[in-house]
N, C-alpha and C. Protein backbone atom coordinates (compact mmCIF):
# COMPACT_ATOMS: atom_id res chain seq x y z
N UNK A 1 -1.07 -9.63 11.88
CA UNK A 1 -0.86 -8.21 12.09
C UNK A 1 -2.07 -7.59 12.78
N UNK A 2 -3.40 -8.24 12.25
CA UNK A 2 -4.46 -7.31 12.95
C UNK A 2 -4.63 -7.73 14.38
N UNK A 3 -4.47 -9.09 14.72
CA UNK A 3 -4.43 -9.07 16.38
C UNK A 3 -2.99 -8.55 16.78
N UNK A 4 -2.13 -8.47 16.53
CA UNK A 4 -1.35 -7.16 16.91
C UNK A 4 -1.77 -5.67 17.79
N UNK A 5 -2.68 -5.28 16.10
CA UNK A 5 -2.73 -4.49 16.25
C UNK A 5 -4.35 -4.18 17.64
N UNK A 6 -5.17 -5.18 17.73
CA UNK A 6 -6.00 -5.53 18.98
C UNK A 6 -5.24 -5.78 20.03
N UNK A 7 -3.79 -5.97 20.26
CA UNK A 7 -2.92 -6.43 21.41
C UNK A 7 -2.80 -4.89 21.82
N UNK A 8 -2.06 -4.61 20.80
CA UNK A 8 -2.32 -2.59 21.23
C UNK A 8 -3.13 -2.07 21.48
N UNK A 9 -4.07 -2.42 21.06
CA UNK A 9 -5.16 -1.54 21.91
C UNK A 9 -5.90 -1.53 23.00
N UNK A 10 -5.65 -3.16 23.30
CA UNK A 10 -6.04 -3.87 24.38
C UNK A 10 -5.42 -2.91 25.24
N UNK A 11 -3.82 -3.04 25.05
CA UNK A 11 -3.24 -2.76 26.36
C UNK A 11 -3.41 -0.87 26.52
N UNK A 12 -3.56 -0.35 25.43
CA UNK A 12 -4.01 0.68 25.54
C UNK A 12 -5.11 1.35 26.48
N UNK A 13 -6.02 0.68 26.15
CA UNK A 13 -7.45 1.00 26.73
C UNK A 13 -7.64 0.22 28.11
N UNK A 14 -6.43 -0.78 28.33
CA UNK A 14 -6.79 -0.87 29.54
C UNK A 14 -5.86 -0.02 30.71
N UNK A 15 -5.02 0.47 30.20
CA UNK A 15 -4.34 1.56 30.86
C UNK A 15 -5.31 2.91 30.40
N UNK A 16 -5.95 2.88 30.03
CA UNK A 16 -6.78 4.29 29.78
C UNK A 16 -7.89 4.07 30.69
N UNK A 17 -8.24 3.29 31.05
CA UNK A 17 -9.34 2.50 31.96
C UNK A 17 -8.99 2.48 32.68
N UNK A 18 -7.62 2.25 33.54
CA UNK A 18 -7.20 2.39 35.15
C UNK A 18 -6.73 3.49 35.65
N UNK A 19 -6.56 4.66 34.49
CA UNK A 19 -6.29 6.15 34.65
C UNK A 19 -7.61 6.64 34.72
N UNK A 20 -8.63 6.33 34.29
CA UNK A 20 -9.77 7.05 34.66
C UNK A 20 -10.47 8.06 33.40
N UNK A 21 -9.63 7.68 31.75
CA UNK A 21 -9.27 8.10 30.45
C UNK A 21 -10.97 7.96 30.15
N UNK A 22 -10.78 6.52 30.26
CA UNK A 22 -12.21 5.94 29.63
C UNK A 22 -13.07 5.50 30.84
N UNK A 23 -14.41 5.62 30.99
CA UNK A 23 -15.22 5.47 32.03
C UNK A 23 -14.79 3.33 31.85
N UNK A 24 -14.97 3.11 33.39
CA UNK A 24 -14.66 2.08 33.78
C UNK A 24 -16.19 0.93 33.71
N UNK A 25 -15.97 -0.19 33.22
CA UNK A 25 -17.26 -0.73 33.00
C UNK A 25 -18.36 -1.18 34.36
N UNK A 26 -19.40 -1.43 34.45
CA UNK A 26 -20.40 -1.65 35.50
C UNK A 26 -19.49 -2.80 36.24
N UNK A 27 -19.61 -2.99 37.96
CA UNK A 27 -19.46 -3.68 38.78
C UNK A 27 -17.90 -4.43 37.89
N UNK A 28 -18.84 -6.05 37.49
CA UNK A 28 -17.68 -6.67 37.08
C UNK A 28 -16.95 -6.87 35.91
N UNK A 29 -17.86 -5.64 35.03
CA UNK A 29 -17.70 -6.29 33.55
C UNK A 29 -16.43 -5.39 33.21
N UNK A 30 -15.75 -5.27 33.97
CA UNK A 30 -14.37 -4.25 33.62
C UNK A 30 -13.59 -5.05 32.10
N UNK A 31 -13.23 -6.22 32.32
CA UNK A 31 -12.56 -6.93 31.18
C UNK A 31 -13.30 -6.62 30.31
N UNK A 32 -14.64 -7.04 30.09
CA UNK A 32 -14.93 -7.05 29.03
C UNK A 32 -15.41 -5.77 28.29
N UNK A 33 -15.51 -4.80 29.00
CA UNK A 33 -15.01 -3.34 29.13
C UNK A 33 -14.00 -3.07 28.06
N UNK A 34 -13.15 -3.10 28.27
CA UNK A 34 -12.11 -3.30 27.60
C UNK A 34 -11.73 -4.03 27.03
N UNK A 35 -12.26 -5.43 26.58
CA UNK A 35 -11.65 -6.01 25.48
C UNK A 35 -13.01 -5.40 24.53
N UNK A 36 -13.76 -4.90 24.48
CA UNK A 36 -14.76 -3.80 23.67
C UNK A 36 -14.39 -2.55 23.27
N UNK A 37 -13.94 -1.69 24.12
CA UNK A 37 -13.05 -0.70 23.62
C UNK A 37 -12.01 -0.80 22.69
N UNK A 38 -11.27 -2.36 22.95
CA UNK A 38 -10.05 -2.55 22.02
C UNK A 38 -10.63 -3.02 20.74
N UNK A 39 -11.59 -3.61 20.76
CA UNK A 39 -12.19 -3.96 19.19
C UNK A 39 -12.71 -2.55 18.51
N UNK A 40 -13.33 -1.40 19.22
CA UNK A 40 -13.50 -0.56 18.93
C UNK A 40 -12.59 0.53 17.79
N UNK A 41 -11.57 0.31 18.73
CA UNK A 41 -10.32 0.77 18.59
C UNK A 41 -9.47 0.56 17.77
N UNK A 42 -9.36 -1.41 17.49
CA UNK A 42 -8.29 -1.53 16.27
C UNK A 42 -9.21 -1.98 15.02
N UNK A 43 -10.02 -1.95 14.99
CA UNK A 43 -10.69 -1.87 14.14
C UNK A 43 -10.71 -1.05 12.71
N UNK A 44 -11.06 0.76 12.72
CA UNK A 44 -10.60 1.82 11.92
C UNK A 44 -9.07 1.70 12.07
N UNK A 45 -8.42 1.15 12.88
CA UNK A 45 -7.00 1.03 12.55
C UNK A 45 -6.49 0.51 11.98
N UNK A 46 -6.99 -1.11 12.05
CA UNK A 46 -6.42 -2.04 10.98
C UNK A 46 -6.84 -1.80 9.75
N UNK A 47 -8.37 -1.40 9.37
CA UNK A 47 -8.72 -0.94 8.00
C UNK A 47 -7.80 -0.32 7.52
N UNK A 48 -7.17 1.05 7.88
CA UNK A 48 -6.46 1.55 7.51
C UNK A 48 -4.57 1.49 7.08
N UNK A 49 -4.16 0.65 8.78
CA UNK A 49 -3.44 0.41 8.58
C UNK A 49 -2.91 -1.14 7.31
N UNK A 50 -3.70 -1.88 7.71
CA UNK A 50 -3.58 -3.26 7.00
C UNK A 50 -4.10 -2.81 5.65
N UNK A 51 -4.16 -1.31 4.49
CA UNK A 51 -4.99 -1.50 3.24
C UNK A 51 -3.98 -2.26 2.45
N UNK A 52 -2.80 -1.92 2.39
CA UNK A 52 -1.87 -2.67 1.54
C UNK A 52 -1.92 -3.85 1.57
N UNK A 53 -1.83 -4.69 2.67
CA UNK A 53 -1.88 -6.48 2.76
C UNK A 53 -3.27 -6.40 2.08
N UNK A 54 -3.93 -5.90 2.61
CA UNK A 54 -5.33 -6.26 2.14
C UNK A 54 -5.58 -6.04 0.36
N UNK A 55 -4.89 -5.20 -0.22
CA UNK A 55 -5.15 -5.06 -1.35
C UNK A 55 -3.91 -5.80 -2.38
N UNK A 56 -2.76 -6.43 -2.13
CA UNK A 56 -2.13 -7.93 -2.16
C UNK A 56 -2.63 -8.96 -2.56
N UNK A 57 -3.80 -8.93 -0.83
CA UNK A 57 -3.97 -10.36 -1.29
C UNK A 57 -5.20 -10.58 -1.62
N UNK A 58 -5.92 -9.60 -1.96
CA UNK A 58 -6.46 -9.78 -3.02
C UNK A 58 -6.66 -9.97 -4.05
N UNK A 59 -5.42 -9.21 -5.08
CA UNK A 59 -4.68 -9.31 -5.99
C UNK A 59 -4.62 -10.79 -6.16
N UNK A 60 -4.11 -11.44 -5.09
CA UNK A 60 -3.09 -12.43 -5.56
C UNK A 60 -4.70 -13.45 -5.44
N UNK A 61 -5.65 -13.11 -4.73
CA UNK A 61 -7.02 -14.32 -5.28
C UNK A 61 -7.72 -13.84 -6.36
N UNK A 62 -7.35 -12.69 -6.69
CA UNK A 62 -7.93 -12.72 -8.50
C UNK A 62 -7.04 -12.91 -9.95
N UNK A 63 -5.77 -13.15 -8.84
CA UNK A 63 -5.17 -14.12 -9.77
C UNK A 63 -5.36 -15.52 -9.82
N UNK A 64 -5.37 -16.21 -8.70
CA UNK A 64 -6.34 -17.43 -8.66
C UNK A 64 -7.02 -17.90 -9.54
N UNK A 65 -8.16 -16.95 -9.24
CA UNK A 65 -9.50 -17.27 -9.97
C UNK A 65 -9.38 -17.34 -11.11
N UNK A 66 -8.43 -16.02 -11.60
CA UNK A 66 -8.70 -15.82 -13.33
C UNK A 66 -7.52 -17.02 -13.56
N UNK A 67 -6.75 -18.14 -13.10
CA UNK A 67 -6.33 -18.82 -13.48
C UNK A 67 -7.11 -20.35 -13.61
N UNK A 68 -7.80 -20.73 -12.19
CA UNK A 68 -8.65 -21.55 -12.40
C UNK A 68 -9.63 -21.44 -13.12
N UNK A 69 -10.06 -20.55 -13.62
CA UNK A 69 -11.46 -20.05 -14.30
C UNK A 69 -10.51 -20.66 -15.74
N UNK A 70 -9.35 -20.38 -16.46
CA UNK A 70 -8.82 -20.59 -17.76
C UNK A 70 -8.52 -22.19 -17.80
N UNK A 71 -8.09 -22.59 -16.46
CA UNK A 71 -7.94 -24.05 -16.40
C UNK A 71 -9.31 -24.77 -16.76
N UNK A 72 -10.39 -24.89 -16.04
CA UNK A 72 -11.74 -24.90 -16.08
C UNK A 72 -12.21 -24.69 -17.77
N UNK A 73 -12.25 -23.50 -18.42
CA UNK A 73 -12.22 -23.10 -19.97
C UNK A 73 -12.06 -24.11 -20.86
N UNK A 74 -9.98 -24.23 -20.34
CA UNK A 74 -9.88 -25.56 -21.47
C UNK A 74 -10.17 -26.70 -21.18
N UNK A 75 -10.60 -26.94 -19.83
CA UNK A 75 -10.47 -28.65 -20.39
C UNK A 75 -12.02 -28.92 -20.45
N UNK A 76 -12.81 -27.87 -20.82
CA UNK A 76 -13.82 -28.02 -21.36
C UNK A 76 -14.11 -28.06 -22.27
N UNK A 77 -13.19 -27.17 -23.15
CA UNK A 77 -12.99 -27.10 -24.63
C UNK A 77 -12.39 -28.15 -25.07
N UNK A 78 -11.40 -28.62 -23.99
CA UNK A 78 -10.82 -29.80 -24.37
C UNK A 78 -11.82 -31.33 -24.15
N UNK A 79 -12.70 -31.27 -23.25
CA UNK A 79 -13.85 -32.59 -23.67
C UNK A 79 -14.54 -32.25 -24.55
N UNK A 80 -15.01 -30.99 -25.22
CA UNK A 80 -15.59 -30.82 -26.15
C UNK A 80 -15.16 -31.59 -27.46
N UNK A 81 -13.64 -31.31 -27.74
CA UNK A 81 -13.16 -31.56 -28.82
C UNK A 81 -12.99 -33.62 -29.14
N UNK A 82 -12.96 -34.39 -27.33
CA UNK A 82 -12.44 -35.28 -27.48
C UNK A 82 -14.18 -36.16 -27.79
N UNK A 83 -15.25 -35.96 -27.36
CA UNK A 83 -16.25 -35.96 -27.29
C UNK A 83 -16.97 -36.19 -28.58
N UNK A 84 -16.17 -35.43 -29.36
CA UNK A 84 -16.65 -35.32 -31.09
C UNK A 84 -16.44 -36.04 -31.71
């Protein structure tokens, strides 16, 4: 989704760049001109737009953890006990 959302802006800013929107970069560096503007660009966008995925799947790696972390627990408790 977030290079998506850098595909949009790409093409954004480079049509804003051949309208004369956004100042055009030195001699040759026009591309990279604009593939700078577009990182610029989808950047506060994806933060914003992407908070939901982002706060998912996070969710879903602190469910992970707090599961491996309980796996980890017992079978420590569990060599403890066999150990004795």
């Amino acid at each position: 989704m977030r290079l998506g959302i850098f595909v949009g802006c790409f093409a954004v800013a480079a049509v804003a760049v051949h309208f004369g929107l956004f100042p055009s970069g030195a001699s040759d560096s026009n591309f990279v001109w604009v593939i700078l503007l577009a990182l610029v660009l989808s950047a506060p966008l994806s933060y914003v737009l992407l908070r939901k995925q982002r706060d998912e799947m996070s969710a879903q790696i602190v469910s992970t953890v707090d599961r491996t972390k309980a796996r980890l627990e017992a079978n420590r408790t569990r060599e403890d006990h066999v150990t004795q």
